[in-house]
PDB file of N, CA and C in Angstrom:
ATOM      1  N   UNK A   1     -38.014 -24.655 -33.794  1.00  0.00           N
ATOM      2  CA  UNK A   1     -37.385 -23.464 -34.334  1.00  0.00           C
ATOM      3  C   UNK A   1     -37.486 -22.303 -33.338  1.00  0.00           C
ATOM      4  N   UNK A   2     -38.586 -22.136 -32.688  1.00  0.00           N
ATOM      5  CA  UNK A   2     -39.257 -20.684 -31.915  1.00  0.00           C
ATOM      6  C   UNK A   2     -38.318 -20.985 -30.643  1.00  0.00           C
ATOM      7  N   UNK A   3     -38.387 -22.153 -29.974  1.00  0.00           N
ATOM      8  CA  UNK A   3     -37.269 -23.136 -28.836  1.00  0.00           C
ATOM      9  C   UNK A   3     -35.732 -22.632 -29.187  1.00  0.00           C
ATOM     10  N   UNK A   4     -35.535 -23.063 -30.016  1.00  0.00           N
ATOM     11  CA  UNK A   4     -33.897 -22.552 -30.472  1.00  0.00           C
ATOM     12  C   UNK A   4     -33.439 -21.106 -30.597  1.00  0.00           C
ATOM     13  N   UNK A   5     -34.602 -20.462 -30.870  1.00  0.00           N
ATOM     14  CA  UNK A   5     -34.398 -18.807 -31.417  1.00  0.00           C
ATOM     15  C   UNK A   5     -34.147 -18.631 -29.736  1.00  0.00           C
ATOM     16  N   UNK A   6     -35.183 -18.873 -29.050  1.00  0.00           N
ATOM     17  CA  UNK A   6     -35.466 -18.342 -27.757  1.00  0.00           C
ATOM     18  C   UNK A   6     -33.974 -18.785 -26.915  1.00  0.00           C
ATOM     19  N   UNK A   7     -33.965 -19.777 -27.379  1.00  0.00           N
ATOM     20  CA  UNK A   7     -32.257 -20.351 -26.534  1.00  0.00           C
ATOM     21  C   UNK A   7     -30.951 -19.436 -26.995  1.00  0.00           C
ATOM     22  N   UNK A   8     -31.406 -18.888 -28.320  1.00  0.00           N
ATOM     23  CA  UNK A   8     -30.019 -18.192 -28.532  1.00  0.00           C
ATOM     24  C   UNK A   8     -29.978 -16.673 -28.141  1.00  0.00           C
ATOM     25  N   UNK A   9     -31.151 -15.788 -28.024  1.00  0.00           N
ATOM     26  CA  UNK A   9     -31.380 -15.053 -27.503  1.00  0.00           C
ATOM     27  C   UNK A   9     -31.175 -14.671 -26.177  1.00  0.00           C
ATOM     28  N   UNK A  10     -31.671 -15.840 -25.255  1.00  0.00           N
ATOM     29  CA  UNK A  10     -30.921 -15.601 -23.495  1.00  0.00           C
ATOM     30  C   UNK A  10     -29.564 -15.939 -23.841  1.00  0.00           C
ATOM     31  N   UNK A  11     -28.850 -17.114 -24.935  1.00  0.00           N
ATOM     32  CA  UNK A  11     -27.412 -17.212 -24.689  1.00  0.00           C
ATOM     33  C   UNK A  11     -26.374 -15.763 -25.472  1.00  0.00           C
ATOM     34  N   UNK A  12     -27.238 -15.283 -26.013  1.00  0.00           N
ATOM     35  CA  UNK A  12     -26.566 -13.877 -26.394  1.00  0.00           C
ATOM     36  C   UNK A  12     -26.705 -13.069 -25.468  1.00  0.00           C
ATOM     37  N   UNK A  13     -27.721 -12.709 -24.087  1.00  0.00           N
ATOM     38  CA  UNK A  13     -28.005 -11.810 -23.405  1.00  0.00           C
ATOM     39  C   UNK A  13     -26.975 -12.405 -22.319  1.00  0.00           C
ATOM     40  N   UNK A  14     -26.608 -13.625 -22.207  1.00  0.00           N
ATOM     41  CA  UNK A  14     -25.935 -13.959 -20.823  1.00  0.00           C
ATOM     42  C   UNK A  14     -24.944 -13.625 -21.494  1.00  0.00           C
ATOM     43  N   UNK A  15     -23.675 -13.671 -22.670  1.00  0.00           N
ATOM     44  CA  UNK A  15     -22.867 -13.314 -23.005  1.00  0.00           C
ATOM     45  C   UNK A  15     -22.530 -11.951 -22.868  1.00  0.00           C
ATOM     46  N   UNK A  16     -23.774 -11.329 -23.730  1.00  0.00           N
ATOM     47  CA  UNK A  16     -23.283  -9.448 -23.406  1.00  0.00           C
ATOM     48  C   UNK A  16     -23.248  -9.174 -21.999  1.00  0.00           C
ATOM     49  N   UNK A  17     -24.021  -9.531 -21.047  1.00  0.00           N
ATOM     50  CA  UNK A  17     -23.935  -9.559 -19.548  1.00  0.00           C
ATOM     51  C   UNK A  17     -22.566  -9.777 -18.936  1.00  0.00           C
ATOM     52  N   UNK A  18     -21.939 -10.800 -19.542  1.00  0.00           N
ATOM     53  CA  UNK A  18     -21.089 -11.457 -19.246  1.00  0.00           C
ATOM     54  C   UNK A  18     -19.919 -10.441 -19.706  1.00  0.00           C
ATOM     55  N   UNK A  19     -19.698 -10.032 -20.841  1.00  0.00           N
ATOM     56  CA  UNK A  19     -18.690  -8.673 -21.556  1.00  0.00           C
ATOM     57  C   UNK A  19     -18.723  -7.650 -20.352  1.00  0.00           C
ATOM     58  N   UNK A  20     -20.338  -6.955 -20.524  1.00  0.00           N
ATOM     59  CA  UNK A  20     -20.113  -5.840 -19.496  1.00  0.00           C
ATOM     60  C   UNK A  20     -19.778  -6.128 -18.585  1.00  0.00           C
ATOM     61  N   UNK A  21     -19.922  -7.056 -17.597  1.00  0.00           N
ATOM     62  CA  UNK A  21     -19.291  -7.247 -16.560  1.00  0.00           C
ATOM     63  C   UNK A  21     -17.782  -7.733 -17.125  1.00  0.00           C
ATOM     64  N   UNK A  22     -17.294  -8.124 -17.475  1.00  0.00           N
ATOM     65  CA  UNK A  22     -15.653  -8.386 -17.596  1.00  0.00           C
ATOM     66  C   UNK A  22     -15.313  -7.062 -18.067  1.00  0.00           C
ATOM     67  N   UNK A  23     -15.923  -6.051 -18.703  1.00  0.00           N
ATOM     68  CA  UNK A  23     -15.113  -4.443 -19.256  1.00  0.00           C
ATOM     69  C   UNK A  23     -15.306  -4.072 -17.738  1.00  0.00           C
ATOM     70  N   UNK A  24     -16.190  -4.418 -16.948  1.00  0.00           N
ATOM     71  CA  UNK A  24     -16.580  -3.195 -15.892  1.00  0.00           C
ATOM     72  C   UNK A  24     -15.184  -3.594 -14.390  1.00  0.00           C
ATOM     73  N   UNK A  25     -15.218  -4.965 -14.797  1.00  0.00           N
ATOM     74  CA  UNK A  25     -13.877  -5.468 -13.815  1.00  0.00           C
ATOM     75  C   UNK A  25     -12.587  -4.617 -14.423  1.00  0.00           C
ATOM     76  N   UNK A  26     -12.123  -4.245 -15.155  1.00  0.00           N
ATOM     77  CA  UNK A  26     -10.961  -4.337 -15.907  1.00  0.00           C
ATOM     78  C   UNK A  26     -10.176  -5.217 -16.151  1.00  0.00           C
ATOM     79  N   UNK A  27     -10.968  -6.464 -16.392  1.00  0.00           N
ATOM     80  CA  UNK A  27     -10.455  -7.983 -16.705  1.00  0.00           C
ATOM     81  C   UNK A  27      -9.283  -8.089 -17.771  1.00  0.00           C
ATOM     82  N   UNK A  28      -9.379  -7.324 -19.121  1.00  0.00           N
ATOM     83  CA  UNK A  28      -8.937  -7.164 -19.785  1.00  0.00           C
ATOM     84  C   UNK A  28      -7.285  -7.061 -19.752  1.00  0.00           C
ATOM     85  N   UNK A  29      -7.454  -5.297 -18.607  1.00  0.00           N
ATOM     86  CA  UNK A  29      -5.851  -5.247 -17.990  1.00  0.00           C
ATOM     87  C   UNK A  29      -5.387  -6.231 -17.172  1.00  0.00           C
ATOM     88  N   UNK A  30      -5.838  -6.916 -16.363  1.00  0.00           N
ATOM     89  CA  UNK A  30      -5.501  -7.914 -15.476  1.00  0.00           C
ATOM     90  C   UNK A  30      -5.145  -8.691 -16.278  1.00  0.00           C
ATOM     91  N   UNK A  31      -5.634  -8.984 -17.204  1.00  0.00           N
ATOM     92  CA  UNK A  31      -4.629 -10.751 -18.303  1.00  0.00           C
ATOM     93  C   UNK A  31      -3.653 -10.307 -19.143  1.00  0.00           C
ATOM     94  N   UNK A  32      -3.868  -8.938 -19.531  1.00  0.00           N
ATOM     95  CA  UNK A  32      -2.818  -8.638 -19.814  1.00  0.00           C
ATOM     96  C   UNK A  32      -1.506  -8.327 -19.513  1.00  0.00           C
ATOM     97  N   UNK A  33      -1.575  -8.093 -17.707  1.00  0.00           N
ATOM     98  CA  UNK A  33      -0.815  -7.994 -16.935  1.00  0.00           C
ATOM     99  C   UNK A  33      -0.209  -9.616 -16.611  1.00  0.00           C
ATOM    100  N   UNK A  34      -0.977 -10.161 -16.901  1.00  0.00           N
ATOM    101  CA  UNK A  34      -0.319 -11.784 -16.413  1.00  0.00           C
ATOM    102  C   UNK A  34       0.088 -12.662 -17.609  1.00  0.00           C
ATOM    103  N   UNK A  35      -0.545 -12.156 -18.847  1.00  0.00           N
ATOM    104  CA  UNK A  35       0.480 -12.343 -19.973  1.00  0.00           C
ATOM    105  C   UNK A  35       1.761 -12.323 -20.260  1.00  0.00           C
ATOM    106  N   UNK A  36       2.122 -11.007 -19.726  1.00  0.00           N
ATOM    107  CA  UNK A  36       3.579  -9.999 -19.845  1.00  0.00           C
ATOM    108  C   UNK A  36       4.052 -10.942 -18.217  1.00  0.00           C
ATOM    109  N   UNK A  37       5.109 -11.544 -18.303  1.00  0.00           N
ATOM    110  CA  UNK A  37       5.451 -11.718 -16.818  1.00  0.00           C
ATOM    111  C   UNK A  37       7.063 -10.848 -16.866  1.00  0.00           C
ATOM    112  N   UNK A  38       7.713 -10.355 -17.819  1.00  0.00           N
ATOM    113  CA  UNK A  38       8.831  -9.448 -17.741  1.00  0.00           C
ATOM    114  C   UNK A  38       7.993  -7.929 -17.474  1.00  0.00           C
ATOM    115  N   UNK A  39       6.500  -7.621 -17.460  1.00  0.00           N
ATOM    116  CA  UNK A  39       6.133  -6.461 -17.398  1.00  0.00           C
ATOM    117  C   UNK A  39       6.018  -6.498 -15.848  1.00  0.00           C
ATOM    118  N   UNK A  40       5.319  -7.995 -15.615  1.00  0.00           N
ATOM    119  CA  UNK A  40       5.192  -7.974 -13.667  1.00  0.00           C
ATOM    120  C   UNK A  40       5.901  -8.113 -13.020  1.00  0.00           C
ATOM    121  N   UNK A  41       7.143  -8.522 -13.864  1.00  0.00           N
ATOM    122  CA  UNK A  41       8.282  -8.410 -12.529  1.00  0.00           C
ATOM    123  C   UNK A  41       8.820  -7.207 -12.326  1.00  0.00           C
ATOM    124  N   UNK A  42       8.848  -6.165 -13.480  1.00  0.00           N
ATOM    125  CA  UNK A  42       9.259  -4.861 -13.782  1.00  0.00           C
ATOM    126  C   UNK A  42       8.460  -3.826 -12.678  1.00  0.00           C
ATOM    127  N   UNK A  43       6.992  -4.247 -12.923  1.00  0.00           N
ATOM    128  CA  UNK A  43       6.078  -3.286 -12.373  1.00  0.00           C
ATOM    129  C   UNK A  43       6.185  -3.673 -10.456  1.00  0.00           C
ATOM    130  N   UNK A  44       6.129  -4.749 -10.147  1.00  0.00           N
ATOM    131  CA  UNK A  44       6.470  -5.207  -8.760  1.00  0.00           C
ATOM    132  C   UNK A  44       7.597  -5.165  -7.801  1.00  0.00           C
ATOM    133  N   UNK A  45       8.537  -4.737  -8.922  1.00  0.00           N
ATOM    134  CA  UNK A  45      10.058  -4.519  -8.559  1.00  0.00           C
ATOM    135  C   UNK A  45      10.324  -2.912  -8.145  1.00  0.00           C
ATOM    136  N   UNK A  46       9.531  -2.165  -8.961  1.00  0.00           N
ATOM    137  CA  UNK A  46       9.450  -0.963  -8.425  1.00  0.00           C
ATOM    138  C   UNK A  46       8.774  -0.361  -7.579  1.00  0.00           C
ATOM    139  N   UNK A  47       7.163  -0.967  -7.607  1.00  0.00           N
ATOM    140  CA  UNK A  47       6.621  -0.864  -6.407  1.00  0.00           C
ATOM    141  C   UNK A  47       6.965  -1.204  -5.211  1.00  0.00           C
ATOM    142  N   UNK A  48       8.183  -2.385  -5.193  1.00  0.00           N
ATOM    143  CA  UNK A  48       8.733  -2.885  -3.833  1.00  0.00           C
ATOM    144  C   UNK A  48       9.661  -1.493  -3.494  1.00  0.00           C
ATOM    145  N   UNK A  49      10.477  -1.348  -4.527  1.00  0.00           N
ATOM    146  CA  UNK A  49      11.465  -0.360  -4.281  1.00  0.00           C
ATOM    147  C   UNK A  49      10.998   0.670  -3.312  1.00  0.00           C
ATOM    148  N   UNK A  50       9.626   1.146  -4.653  1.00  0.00           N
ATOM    149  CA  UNK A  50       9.058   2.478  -3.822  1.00  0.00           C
ATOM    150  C   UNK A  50       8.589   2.569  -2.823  1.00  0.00           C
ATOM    151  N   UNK A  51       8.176   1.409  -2.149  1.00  0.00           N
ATOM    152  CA  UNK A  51       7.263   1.226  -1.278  1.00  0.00           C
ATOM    153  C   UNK A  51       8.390   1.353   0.389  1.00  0.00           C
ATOM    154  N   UNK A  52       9.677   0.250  -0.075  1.00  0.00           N
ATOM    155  CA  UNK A  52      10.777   0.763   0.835  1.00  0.00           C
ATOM    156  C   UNK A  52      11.448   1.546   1.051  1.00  0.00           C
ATOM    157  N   UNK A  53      11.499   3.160   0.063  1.00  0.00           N
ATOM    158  CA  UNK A  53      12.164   4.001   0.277  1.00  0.00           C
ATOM    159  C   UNK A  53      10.834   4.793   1.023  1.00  0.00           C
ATOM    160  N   UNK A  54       9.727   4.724   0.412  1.00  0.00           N
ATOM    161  CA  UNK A  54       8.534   5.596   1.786  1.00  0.00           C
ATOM    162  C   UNK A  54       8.612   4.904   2.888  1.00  0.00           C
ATOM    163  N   UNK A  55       8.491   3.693   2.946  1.00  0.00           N
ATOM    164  CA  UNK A  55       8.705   3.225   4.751  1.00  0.00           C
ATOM    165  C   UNK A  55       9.638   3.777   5.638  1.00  0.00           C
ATOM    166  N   UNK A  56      11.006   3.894   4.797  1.00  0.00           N
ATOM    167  CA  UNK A  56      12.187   4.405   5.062  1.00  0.00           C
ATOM    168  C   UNK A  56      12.049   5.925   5.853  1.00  0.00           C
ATOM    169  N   UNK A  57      11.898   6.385   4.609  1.00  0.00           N
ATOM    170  CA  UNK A  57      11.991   8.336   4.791  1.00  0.00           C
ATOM    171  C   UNK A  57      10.452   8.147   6.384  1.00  0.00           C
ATOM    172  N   UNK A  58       9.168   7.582   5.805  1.00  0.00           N
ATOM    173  CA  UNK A  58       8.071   7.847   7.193  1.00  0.00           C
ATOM    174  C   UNK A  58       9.021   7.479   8.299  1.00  0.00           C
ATOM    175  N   UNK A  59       9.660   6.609   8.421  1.00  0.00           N
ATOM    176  CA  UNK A  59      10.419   5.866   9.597  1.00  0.00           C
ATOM    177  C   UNK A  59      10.844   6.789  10.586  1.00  0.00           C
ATOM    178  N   UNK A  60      11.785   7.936   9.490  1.00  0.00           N
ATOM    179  CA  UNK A  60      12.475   8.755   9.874  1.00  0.00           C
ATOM    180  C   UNK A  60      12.136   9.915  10.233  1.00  0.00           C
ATOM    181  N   UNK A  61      11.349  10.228   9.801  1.00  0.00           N
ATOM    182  CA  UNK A  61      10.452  11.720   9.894  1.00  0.00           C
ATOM    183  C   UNK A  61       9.644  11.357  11.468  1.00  0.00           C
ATOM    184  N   UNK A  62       9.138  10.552  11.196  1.00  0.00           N
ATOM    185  CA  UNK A  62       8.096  10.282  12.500  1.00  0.00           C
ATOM    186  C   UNK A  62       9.460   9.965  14.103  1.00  0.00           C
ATOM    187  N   UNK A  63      10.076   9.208  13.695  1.00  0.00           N
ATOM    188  CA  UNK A  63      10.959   9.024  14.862  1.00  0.00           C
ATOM    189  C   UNK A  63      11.918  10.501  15.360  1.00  0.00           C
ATOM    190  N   UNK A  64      11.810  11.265  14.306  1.00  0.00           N
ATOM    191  CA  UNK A  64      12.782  12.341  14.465  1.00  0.00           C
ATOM    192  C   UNK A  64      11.640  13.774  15.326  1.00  0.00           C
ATOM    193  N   UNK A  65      10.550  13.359  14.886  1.00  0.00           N
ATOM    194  CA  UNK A  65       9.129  14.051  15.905  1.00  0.00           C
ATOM    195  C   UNK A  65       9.204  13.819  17.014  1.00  0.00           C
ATOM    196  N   UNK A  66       8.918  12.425  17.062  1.00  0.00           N
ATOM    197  CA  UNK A  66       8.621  11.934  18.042  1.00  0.00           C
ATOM    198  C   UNK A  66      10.463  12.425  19.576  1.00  0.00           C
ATOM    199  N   UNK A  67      11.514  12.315  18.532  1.00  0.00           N
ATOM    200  CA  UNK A  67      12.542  12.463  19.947  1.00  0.00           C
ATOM    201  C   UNK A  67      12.479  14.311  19.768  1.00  0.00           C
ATOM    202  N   UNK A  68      12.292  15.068  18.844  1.00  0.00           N
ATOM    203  CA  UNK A  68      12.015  16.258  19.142  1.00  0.00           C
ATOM    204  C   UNK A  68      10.910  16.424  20.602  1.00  0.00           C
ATOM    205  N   UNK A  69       9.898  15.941  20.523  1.00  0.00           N
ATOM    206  CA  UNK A  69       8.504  15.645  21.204  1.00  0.00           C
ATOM    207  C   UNK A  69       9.489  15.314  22.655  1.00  0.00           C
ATOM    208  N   UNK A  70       9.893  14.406  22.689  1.00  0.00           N
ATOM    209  CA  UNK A  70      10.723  14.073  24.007  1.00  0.00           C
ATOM    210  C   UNK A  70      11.883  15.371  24.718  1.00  0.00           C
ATOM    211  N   UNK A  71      12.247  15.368  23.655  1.00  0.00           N
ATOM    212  CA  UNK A  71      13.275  17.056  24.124  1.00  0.00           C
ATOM    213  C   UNK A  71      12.820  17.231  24.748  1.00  0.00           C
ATOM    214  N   UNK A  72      11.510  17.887  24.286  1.00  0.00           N
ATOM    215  CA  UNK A  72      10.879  19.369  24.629  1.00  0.00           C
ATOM    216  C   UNK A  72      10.212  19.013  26.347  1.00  0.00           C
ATOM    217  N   UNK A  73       9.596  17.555  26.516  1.00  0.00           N
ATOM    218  CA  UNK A  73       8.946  17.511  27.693  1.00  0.00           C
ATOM    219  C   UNK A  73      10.185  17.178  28.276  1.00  0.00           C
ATOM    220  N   UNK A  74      11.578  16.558  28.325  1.00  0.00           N
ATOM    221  CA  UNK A  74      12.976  16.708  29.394  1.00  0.00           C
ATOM    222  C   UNK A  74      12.620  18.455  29.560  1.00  0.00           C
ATOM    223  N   UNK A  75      12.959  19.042  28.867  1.00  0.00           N
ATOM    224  CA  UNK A  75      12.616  20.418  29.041  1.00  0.00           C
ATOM    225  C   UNK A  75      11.889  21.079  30.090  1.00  0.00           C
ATOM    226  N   UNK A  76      10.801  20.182  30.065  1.00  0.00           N
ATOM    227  CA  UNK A  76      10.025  21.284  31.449  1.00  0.00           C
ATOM    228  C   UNK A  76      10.166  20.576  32.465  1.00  0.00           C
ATOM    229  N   UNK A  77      11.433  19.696  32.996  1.00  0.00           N
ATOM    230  CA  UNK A  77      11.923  19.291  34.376  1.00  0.00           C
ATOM    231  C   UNK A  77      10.779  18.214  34.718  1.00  0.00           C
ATOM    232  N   UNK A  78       9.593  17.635  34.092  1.00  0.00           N
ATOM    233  CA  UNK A  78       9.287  16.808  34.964  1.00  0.00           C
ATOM    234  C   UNK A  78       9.572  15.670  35.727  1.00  0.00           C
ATOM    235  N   UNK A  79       9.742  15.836  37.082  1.00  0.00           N
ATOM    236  CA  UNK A  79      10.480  14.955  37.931  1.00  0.00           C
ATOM    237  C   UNK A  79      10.711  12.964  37.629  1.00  0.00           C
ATOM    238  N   UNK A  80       9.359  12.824  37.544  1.00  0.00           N
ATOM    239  CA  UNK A  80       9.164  11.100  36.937  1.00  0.00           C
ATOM    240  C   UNK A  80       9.639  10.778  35.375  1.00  0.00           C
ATOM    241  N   UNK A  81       8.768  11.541  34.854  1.00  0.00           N
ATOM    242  CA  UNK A  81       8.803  11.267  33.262  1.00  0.00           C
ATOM    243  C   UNK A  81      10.688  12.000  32.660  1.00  0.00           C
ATOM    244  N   UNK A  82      10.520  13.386  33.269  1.00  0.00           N
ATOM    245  CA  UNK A  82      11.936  13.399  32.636  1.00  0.00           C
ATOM    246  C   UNK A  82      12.789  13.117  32.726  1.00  0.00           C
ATOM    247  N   UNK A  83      13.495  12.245  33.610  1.00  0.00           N
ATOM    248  CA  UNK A  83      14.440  11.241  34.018  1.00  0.00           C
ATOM    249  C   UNK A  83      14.597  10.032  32.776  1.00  0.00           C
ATOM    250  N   UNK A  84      13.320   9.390  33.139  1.00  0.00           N
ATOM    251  CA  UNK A  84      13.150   8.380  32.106  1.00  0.00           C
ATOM    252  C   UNK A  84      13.022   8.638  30.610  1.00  0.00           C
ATOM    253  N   UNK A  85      12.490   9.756  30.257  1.00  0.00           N
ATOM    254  CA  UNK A  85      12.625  10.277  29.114  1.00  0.00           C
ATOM    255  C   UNK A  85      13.934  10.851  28.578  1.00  0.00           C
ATOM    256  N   UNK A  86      14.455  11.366  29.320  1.00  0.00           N
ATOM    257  CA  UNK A  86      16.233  11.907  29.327  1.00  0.00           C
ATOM    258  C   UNK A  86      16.819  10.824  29.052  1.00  0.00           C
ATOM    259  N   UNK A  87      17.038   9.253  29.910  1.00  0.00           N
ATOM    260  CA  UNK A  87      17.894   8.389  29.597  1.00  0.00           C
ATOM    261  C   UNK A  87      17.217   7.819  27.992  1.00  0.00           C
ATOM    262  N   UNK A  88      15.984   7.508  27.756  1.00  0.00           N
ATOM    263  CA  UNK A  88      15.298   7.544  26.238  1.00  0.00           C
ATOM    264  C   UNK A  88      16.122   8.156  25.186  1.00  0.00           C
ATOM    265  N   UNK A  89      16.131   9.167  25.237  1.00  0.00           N
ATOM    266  CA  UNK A  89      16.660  10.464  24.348  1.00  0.00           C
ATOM    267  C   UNK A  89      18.385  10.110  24.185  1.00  0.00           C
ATOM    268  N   UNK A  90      19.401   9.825  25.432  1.00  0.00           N
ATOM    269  CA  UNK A  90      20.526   9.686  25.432  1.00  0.00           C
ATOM    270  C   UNK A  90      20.742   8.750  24.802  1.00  0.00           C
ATOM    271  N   UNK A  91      20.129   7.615  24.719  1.00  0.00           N
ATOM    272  CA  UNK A  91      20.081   6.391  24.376  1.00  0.00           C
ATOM    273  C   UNK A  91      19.919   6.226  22.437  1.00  0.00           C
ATOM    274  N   UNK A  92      19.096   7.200  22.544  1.00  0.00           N
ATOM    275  CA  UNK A  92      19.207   6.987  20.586  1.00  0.00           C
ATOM    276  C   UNK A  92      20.147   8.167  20.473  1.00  0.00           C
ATOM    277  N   UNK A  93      20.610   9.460  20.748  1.00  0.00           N
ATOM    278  CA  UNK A  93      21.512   9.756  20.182  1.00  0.00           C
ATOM    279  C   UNK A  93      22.674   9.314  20.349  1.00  0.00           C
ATOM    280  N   UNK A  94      23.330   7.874  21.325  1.00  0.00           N
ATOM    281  CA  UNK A  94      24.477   7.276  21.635  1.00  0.00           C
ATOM    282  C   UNK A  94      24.082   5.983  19.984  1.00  0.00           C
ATOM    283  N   UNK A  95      23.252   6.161  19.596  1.00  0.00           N
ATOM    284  CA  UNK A  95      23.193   5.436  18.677  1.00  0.00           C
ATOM    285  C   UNK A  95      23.522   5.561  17.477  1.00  0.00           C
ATOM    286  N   UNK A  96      23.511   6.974  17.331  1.00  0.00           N
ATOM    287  CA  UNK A  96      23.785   7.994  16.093  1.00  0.00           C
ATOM    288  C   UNK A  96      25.363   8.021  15.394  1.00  0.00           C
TER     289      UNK A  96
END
């Protein structure tokens, strides 16, 4: 009897152990997320979206620095670099 009590006691303590750790994962949302598969295609579909219109716009912002950045050093005539940087520069706005 004292054997059995004692067995159900650690198997209740490994269980609640076992809860808090699955609340502390957010296990809960995760199966529920893989339950719903019209919710994960919904939720993944937009994150793709969103994720390619920021790649997009950074793409652009940074490349549009970066040939500003080039202007400016054609600008101060340096003999090596601004040559090669000049045909750079001609080269993406013949692209435009």
């Amino acid at each position: 009897m004292f054997l059995r009590k004692s067995k159900y006691n650690l198997l209740e303590k490994a269980i609640s152990e076992l809860n808090k750790t699955l609340q502390d994962g957010n296990i809960h949302e995760l199966s529920y997320l893989l339950g719903s598969k019209k919710e994960m295609i919904v939720r993944n579909l937009m994150a793709g979206i969103f994720r390619g219109v920021g790649i997009g716009i950074g793409v652009t912002i940074i490349t549009a620095i970066l040939i500003i950045f080039l202007q400016k050093i054609v600008a101060l005539n340096i003999p090596v670099i601004g040559e090669y940087i000049s045909d750079i520069v001609d080269i993406v706005q013949k692209g435009r």
